[in-house]
N, C-alpha and C. Protein backbone atom coordinates (compact mmCIF):
# COMPACT_ATOMS: atom_id res chain seq x y z
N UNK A 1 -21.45 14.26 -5.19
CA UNK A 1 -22.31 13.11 -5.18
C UNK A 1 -22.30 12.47 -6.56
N UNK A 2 -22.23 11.15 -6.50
CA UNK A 2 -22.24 10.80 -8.00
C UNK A 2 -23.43 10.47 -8.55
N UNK A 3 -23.81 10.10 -9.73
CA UNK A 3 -24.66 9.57 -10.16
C UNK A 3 -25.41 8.59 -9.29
N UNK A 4 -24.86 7.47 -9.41
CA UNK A 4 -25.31 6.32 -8.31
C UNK A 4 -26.02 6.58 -6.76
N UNK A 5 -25.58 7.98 -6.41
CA UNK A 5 -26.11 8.43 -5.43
C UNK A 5 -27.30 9.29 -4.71
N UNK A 6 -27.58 9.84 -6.02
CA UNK A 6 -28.41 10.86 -6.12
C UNK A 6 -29.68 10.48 -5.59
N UNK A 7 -30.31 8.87 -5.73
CA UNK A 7 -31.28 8.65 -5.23
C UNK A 7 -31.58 7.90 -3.90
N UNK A 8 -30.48 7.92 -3.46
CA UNK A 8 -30.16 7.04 -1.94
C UNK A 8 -31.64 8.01 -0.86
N UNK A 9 -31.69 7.02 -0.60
CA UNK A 9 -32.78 7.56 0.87
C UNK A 9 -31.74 8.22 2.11
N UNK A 10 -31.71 8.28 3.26
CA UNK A 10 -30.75 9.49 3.87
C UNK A 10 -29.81 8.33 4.76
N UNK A 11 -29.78 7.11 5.10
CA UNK A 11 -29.10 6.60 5.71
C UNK A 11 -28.30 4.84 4.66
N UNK A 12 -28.47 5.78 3.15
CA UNK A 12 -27.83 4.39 2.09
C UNK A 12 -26.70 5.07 1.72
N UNK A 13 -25.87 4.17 1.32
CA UNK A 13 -24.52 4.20 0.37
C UNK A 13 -24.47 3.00 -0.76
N UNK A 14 -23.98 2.85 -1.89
CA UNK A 14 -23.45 2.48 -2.73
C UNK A 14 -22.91 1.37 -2.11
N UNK A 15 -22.81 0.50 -2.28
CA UNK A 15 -21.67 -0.84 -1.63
C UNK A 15 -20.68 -1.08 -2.54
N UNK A 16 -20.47 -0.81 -3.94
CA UNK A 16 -19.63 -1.01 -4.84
C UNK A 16 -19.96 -0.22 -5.76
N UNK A 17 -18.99 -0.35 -6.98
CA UNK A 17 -19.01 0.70 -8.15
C UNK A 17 -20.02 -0.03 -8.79
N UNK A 18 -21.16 0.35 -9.40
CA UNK A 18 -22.49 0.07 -9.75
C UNK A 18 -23.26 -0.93 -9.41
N UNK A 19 -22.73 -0.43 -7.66
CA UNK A 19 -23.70 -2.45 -6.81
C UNK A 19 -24.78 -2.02 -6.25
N UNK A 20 -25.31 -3.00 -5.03
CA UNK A 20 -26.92 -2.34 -4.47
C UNK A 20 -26.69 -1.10 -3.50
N UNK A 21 -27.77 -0.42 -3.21
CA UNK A 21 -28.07 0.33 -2.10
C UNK A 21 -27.28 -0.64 -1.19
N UNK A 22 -26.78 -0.11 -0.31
CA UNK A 22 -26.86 -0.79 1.32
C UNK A 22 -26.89 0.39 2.45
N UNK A 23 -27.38 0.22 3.67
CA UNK A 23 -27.88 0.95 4.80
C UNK A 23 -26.96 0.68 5.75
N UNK A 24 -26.89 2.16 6.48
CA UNK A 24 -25.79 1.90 7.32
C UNK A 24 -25.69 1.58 8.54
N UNK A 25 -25.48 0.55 8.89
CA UNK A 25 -25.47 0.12 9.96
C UNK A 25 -24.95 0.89 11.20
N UNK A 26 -26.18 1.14 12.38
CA UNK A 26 -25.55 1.83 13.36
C UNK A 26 -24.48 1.98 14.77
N UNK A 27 -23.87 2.67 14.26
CA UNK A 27 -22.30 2.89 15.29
C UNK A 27 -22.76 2.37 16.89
N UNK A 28 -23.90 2.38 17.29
CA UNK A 28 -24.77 1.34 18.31
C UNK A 28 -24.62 0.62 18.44
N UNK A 29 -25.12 -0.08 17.24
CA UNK A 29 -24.67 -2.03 17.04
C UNK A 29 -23.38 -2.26 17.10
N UNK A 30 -22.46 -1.62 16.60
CA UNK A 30 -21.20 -1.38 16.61
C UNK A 30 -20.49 -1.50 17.81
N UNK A 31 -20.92 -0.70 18.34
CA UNK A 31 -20.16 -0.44 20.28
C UNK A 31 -20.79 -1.16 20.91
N UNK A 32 -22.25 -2.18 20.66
CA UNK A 32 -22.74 -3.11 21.38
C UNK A 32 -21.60 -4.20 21.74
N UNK A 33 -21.10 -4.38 20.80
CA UNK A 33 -20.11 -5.41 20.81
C UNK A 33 -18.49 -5.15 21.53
N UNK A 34 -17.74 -5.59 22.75
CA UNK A 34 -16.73 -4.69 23.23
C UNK A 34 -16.01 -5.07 22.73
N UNK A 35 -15.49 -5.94 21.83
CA UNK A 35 -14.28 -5.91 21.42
C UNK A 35 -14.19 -4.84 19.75
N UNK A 36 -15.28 -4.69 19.48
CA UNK A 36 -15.62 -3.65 18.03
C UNK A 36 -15.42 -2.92 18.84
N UNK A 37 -16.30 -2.17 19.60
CA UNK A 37 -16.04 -0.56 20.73
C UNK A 37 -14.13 -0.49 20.87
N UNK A 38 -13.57 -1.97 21.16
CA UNK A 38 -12.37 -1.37 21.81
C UNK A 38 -11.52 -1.21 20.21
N UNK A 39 -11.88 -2.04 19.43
CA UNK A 39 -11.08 -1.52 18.24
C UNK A 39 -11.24 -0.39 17.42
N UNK A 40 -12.74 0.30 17.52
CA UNK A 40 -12.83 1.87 17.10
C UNK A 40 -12.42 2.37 17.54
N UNK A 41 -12.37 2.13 19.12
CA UNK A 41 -11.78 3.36 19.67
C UNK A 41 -10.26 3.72 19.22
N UNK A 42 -9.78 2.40 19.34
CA UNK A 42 -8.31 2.18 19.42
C UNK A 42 -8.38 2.96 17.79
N UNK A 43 -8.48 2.59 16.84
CA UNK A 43 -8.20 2.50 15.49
C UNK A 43 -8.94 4.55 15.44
N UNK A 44 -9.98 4.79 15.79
CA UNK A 44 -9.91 6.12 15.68
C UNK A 44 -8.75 7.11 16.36
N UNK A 45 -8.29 6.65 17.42
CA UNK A 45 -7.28 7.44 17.71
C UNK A 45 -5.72 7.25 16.60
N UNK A 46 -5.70 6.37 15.90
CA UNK A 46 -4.38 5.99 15.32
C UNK A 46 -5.05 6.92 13.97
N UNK A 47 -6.08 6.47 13.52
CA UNK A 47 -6.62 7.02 12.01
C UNK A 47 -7.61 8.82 12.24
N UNK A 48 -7.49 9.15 13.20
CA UNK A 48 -8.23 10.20 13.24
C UNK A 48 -9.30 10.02 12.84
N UNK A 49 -10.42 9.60 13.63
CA UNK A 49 -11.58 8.94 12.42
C UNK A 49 -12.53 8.65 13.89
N UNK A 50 -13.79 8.89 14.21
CA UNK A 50 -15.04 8.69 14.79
C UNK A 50 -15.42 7.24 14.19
N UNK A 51 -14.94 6.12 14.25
CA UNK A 51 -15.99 5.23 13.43
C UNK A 51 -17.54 4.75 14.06
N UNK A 52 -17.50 5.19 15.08
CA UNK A 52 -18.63 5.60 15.91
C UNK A 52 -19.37 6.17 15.58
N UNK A 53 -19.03 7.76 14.91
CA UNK A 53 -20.57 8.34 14.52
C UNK A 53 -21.06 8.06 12.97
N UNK A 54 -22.27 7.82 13.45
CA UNK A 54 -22.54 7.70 12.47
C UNK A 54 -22.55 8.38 10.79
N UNK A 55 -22.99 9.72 11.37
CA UNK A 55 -22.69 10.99 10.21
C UNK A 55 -21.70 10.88 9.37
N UNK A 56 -20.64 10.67 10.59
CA UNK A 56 -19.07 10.67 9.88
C UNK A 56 -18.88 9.69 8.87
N UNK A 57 -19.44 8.33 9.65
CA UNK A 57 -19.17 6.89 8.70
C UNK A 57 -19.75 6.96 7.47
N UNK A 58 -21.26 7.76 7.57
CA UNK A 58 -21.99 7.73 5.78
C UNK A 58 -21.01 8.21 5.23
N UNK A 59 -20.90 9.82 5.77
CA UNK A 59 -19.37 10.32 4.70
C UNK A 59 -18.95 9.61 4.31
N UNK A 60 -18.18 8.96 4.73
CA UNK A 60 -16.65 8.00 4.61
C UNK A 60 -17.14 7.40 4.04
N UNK A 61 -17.88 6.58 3.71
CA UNK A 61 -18.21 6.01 3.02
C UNK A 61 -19.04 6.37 1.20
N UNK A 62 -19.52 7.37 1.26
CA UNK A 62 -19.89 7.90 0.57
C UNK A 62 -18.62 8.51 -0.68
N UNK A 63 -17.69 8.89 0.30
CA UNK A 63 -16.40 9.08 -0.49
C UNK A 63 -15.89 7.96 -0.89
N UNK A 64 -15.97 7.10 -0.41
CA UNK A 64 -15.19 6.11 -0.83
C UNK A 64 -15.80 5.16 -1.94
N UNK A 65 -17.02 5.51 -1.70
CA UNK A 65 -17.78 5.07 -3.66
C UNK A 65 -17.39 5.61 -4.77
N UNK A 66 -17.29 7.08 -4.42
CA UNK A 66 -16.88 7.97 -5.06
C UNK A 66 -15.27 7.77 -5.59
N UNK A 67 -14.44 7.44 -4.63
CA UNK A 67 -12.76 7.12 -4.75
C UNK A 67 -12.90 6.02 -5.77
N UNK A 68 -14.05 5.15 -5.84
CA UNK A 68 -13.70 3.87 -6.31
C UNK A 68 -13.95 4.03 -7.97
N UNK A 69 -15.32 5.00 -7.78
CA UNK A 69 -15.81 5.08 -9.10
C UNK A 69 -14.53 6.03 -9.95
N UNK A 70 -13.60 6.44 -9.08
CA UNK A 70 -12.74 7.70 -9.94
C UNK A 70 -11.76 6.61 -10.13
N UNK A 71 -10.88 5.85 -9.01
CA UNK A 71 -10.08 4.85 -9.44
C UNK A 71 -10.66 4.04 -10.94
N UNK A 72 -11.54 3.16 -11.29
CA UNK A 72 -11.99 2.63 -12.10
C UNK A 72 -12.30 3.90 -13.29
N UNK A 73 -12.72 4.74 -13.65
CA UNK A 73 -12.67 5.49 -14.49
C UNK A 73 -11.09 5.89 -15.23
N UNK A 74 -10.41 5.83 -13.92
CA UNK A 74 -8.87 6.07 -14.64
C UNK A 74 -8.08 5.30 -14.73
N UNK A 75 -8.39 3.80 -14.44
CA UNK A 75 -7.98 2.86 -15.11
C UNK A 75 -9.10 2.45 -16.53
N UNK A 76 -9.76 2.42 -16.12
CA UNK A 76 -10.60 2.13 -17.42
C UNK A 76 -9.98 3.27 -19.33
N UNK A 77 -10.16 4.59 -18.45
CA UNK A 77 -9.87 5.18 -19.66
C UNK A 77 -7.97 5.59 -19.84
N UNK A 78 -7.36 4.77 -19.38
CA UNK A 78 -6.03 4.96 -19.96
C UNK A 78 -5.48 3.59 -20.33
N UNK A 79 -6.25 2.73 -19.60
CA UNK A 79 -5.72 1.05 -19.48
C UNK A 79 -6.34 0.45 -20.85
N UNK A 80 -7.82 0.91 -21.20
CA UNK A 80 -8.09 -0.34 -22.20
C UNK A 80 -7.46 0.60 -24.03
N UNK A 81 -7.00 2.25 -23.94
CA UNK A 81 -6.55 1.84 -25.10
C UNK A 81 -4.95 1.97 -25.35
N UNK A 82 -4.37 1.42 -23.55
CA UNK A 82 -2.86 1.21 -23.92
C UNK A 82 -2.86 -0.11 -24.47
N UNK A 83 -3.84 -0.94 -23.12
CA UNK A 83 -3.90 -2.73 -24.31
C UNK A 83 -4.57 -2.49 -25.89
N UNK A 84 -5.30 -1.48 -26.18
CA UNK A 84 -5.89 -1.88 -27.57
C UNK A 84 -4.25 -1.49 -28.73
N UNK A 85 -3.96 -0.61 -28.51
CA UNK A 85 -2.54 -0.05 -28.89
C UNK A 85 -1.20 -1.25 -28.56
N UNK A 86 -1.07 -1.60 -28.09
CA UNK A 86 -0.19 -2.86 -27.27
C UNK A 86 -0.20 -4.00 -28.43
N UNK A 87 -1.41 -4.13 -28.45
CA UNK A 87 -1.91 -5.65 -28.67
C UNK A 87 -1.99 -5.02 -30.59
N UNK A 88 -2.69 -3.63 -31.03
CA UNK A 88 -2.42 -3.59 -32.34
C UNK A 88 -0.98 -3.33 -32.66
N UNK A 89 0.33 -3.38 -32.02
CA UNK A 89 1.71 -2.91 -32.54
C UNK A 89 2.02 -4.95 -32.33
N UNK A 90 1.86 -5.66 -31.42
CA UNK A 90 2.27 -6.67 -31.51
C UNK A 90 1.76 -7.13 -32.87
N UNK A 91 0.54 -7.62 -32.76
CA UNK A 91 -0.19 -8.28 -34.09
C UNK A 91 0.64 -7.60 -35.48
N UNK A 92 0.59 -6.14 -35.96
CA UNK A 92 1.06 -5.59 -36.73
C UNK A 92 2.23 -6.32 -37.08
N UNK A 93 3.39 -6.18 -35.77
CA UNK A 93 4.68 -6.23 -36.09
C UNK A 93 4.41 -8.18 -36.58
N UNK A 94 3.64 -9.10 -35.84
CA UNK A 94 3.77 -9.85 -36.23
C UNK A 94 3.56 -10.48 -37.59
N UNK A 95 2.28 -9.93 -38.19
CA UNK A 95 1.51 -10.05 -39.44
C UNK A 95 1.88 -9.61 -40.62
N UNK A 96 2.77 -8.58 -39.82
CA UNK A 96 3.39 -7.45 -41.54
C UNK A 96 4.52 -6.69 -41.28
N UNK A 97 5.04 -6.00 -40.59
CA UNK A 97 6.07 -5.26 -40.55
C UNK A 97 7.07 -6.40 -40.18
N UNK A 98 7.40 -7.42 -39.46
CA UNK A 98 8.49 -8.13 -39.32
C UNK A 98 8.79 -8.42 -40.71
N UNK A 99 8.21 -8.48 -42.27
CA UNK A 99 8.56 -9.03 -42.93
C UNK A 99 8.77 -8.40 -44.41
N UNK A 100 8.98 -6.97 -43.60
CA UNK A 100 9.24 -6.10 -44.84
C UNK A 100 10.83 -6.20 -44.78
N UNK A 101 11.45 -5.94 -46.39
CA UNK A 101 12.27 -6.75 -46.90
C UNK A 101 13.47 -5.20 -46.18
N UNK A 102 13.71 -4.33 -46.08
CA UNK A 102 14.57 -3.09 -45.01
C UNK A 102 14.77 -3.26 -43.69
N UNK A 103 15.39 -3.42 -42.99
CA UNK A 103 15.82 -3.54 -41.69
C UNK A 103 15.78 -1.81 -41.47
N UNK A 104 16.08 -1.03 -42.28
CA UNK A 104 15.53 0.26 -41.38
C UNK A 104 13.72 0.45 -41.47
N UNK A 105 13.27 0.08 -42.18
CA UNK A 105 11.65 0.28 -42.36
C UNK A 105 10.98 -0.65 -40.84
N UNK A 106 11.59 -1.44 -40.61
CA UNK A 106 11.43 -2.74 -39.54
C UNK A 106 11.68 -1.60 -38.75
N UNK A 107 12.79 -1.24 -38.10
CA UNK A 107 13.47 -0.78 -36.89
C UNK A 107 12.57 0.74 -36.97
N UNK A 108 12.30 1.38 -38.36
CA UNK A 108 11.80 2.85 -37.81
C UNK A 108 9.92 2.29 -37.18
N UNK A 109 9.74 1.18 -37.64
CA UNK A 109 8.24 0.65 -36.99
C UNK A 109 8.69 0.42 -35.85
N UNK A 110 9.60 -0.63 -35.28
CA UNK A 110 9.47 -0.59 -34.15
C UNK A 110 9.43 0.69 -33.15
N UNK A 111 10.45 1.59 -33.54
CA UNK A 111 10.45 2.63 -33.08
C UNK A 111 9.26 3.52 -32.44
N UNK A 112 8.53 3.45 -33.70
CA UNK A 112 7.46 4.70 -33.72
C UNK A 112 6.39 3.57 -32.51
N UNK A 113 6.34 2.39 -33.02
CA UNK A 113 5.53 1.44 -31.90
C UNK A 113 5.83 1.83 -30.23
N UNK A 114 7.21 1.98 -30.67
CA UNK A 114 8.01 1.98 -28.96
C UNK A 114 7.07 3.07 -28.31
N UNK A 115 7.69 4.66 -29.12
CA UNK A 115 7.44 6.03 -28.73
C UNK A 115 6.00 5.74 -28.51
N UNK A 116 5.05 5.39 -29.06
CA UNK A 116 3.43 5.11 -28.45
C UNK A 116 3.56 4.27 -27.85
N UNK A 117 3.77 3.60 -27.11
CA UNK A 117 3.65 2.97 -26.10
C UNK A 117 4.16 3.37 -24.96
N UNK A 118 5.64 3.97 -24.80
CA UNK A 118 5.60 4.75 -23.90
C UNK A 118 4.83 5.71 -23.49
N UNK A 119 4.35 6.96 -24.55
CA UNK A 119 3.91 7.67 -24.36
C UNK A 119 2.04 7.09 -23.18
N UNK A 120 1.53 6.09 -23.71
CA UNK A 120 0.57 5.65 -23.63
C UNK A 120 1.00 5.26 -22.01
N UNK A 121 1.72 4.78 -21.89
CA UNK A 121 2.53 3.87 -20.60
C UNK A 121 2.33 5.18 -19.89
N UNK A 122 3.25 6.46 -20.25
CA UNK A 122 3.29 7.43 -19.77
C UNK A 122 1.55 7.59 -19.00
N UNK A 123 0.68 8.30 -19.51
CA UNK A 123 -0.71 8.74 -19.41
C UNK A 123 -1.25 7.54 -18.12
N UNK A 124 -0.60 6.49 -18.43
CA UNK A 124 -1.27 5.70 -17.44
C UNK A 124 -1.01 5.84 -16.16
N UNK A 125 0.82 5.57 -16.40
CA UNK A 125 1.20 6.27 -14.65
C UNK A 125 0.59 7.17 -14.12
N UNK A 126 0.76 8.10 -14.92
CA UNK A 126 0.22 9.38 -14.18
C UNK A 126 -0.94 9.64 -13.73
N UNK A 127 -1.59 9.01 -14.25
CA UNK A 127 -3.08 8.76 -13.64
C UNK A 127 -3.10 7.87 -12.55
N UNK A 128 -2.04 6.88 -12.28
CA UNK A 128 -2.46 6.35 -11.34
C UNK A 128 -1.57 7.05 -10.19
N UNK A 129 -0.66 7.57 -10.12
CA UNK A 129 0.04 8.14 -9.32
C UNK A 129 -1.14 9.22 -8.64
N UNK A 130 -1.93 9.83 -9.66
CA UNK A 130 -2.72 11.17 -9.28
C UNK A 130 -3.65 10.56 -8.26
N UNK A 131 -4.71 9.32 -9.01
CA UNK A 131 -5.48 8.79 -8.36
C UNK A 131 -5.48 7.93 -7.19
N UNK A 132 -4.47 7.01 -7.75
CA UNK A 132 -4.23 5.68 -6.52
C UNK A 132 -3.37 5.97 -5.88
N UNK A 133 -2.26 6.71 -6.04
CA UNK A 133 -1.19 7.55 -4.90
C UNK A 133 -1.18 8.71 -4.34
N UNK A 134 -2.31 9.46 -4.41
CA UNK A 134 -2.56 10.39 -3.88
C UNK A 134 -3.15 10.51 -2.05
N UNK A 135 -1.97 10.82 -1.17
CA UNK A 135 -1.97 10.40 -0.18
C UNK A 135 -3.53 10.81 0.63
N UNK A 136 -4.19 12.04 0.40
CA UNK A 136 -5.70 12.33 0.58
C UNK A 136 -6.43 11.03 0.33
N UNK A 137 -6.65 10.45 -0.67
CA UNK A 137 -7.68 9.42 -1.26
C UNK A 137 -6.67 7.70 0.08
N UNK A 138 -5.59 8.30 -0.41
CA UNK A 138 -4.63 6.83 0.50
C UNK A 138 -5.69 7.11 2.10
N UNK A 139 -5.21 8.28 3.10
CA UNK A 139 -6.63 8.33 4.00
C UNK A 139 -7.46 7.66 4.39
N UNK A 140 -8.65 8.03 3.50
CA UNK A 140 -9.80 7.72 3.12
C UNK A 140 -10.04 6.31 2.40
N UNK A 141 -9.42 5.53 2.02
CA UNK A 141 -9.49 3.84 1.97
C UNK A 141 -8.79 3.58 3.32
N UNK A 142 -7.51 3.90 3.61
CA UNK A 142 -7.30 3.41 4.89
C UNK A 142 -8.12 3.52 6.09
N UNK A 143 -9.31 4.58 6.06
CA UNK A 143 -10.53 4.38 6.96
C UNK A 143 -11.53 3.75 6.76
N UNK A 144 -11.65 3.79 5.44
CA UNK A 144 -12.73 2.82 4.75
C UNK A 144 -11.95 1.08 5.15
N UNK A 145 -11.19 1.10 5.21
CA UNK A 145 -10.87 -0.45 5.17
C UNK A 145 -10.54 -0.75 7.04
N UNK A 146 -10.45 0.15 7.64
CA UNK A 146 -10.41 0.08 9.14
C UNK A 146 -12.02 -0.07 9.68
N UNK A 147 -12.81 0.48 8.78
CA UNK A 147 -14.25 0.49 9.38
C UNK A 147 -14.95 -1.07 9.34
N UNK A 148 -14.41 -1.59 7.86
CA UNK A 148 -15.06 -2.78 7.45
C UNK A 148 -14.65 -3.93 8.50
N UNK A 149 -12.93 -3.88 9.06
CA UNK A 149 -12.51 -4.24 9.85
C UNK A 149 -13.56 -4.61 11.09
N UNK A 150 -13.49 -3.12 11.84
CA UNK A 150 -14.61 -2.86 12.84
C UNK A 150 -15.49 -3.87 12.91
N UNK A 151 -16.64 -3.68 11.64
CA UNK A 151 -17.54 -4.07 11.19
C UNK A 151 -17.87 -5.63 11.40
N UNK A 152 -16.69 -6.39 10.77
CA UNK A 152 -16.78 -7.43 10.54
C UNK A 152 -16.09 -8.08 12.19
N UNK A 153 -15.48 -8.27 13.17
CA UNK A 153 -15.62 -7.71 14.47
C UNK A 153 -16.52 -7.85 15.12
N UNK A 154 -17.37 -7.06 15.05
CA UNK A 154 -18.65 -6.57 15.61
C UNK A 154 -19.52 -7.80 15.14
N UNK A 155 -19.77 -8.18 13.54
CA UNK A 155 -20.21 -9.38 13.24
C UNK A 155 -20.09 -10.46 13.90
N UNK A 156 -18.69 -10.87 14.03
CA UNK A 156 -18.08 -12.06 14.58
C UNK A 156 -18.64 -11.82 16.40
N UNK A 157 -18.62 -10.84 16.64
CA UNK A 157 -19.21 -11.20 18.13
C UNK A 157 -20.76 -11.07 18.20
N UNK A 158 -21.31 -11.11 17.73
CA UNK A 158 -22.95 -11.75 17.26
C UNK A 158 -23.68 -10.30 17.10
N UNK A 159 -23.38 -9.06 16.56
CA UNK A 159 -24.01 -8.10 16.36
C UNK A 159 -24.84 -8.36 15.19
N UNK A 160 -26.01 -7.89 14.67
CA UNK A 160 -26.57 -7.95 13.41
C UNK A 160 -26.02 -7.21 12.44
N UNK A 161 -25.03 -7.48 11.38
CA UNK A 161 -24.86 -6.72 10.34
C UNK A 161 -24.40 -7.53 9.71
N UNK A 162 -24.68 -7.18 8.00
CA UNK A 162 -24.81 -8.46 7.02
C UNK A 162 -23.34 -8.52 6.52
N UNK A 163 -23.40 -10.13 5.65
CA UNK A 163 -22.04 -10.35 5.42
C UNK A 163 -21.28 -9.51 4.67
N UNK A 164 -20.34 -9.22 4.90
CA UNK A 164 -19.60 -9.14 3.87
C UNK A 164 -19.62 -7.39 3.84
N UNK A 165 -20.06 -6.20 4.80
CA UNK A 165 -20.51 -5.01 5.22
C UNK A 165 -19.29 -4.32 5.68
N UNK A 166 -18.98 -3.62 5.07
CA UNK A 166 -19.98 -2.29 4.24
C UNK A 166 -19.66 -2.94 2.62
N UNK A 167 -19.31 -3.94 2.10
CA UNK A 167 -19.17 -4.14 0.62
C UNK A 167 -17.78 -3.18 -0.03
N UNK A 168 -17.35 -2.87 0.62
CA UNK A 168 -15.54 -2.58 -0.05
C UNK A 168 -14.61 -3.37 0.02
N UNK A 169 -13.98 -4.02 -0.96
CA UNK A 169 -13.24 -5.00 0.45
C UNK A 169 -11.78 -4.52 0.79
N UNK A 170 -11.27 -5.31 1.28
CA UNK A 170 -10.19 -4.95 1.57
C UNK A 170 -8.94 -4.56 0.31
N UNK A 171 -8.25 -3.54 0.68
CA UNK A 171 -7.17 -2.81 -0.31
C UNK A 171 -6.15 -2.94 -0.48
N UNK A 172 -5.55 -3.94 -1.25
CA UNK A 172 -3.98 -4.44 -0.94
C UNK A 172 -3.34 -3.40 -1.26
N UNK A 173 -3.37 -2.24 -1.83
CA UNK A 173 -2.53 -1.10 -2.03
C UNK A 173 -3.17 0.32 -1.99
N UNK A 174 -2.46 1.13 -1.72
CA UNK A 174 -3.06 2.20 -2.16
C UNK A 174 -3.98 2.76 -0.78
N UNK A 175 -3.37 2.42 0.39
CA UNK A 175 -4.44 2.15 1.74
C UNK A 175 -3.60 2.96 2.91
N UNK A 176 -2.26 3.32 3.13
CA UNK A 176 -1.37 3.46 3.72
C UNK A 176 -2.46 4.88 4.32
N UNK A 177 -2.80 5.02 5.57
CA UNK A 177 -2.53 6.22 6.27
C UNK A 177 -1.25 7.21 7.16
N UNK A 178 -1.45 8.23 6.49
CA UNK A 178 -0.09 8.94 6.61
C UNK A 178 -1.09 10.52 7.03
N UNK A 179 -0.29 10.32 8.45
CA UNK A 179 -1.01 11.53 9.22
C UNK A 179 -0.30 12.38 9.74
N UNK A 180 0.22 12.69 8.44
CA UNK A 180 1.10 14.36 7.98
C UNK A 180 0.14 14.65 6.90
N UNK A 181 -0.96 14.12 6.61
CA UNK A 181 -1.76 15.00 5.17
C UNK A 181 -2.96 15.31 5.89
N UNK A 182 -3.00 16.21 5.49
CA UNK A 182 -4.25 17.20 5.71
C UNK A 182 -5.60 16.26 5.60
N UNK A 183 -6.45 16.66 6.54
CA UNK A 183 -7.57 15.61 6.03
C UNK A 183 -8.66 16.80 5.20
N UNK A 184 -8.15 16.81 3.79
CA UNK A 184 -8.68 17.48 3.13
C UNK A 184 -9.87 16.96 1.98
N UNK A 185 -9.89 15.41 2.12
CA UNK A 185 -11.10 14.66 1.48
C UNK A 185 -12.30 15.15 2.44
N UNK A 186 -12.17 16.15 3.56
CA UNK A 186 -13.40 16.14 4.47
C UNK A 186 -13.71 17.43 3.76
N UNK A 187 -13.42 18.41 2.97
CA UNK A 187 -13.88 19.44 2.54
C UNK A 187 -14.89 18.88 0.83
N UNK A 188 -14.48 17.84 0.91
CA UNK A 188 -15.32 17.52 -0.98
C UNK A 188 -16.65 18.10 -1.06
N UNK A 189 -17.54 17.33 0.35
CA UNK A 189 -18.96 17.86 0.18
C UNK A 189 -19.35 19.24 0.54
N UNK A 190 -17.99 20.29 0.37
CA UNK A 190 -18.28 21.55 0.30
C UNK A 190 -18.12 22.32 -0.90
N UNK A 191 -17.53 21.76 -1.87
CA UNK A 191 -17.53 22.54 -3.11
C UNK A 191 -15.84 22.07 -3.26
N UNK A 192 -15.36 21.87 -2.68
CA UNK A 192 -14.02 21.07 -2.99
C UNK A 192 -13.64 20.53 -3.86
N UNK A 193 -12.48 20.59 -4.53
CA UNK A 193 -12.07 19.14 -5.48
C UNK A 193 -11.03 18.37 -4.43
N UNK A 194 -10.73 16.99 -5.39
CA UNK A 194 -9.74 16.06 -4.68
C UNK A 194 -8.84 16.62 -3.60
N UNK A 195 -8.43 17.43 -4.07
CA UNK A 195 -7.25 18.31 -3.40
C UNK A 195 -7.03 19.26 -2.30
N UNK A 196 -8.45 19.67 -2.13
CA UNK A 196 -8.68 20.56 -1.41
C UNK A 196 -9.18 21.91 -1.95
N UNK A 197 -9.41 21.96 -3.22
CA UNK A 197 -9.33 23.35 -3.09
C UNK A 197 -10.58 23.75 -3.87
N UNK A 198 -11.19 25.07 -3.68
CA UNK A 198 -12.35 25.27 -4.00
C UNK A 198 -12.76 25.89 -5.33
């Protein structure tokens, strides 16, 4: 449970990475509507996924605040000091090292600029490969973004649920369900990490 969550009443989730409470609308209202009913159904059998019950959906959702707040943490802490590093080797090279009077003193700066930046480049991939390509978390947005689907559906055929619900929006990457992976994001709220394991 993250921070943000700790004080939710028993039927709220997070709508975004540090946005309002929102309440979850029930899998009722949901199936009131038949063309939402026929697309859960349909879409739970393709995604392995109840978007019907309700229980299930807080989960899912609950993780998926959680996915978002970890995505943004690992871009945040590898991204802003590859640009702060980036942006101090450009300025540098522009301000002062282009104009030292050695072409090897020039070339061993660029160099050493290069090797940190790769390296930095390096730390970033890998974080995003861990985080944003990690086919578990891939899952779990691809249900999260099938539900909102639902959702909005269910809206459009005159159900009550507010705009723009559940507040994730849609995931241009990083969304692919692939159902050869274990659905091992369902063990987290047992003592689990990402991965599965305890």
């Amino acid at each position: 449970m993250t921070h943000d969550e700790q004080d939710l009443e028993a039927r709220q989730f997070v709508g975004r990475r540090g946005g309002a409470t929102v309440t979850l609308v029930d899998g009722s209202v949901i199936a009131g509507v038949p063309e939402a009913k026929q697309a859960a159904e349909e879409a739970g059998r393709e995604l392995r996924f109840d978007f019907l019950d309700d229980e299930a959906v807080l989960d899912l959702l609950h993780r998926r605040h959680a996915d978002e707040e970890d995505m943004f943490s690992a871009g945040f802490k590898h991204g802003v000091p590859l640009a702060l590093v980036g942006f101090g080797a450009v300025v540098y090279w522009g301000g002062v090292a282009q104009y030292w009077e050695t072409a090897a003193s020039r070339n061993a700066y660029l160099a050493v600029a290069a090797a940190v930046l790769v390296t930095q480049i390096s730390f970033f991939v890998r974080s995003a490969i861990r985080v944003w390509g990690d086919p578990v978390r891939q899952n779990l947005r691809a249900r999260a973004a099938k539900y909102r689907e639902i959702a909005h559906i269910a809206r459009r055929g005159g159900a009550e649920i507010p705009a723009h619900y559940p507040h994730y929006g849609p995931y241009p990457f990083a969304a692919t369900f692939r159902p050869d992976v274990d659905d091992r994001e369902q063990l987290r709220g047992k003592g689990a990490d990402d991965h599965g394991n305890g």
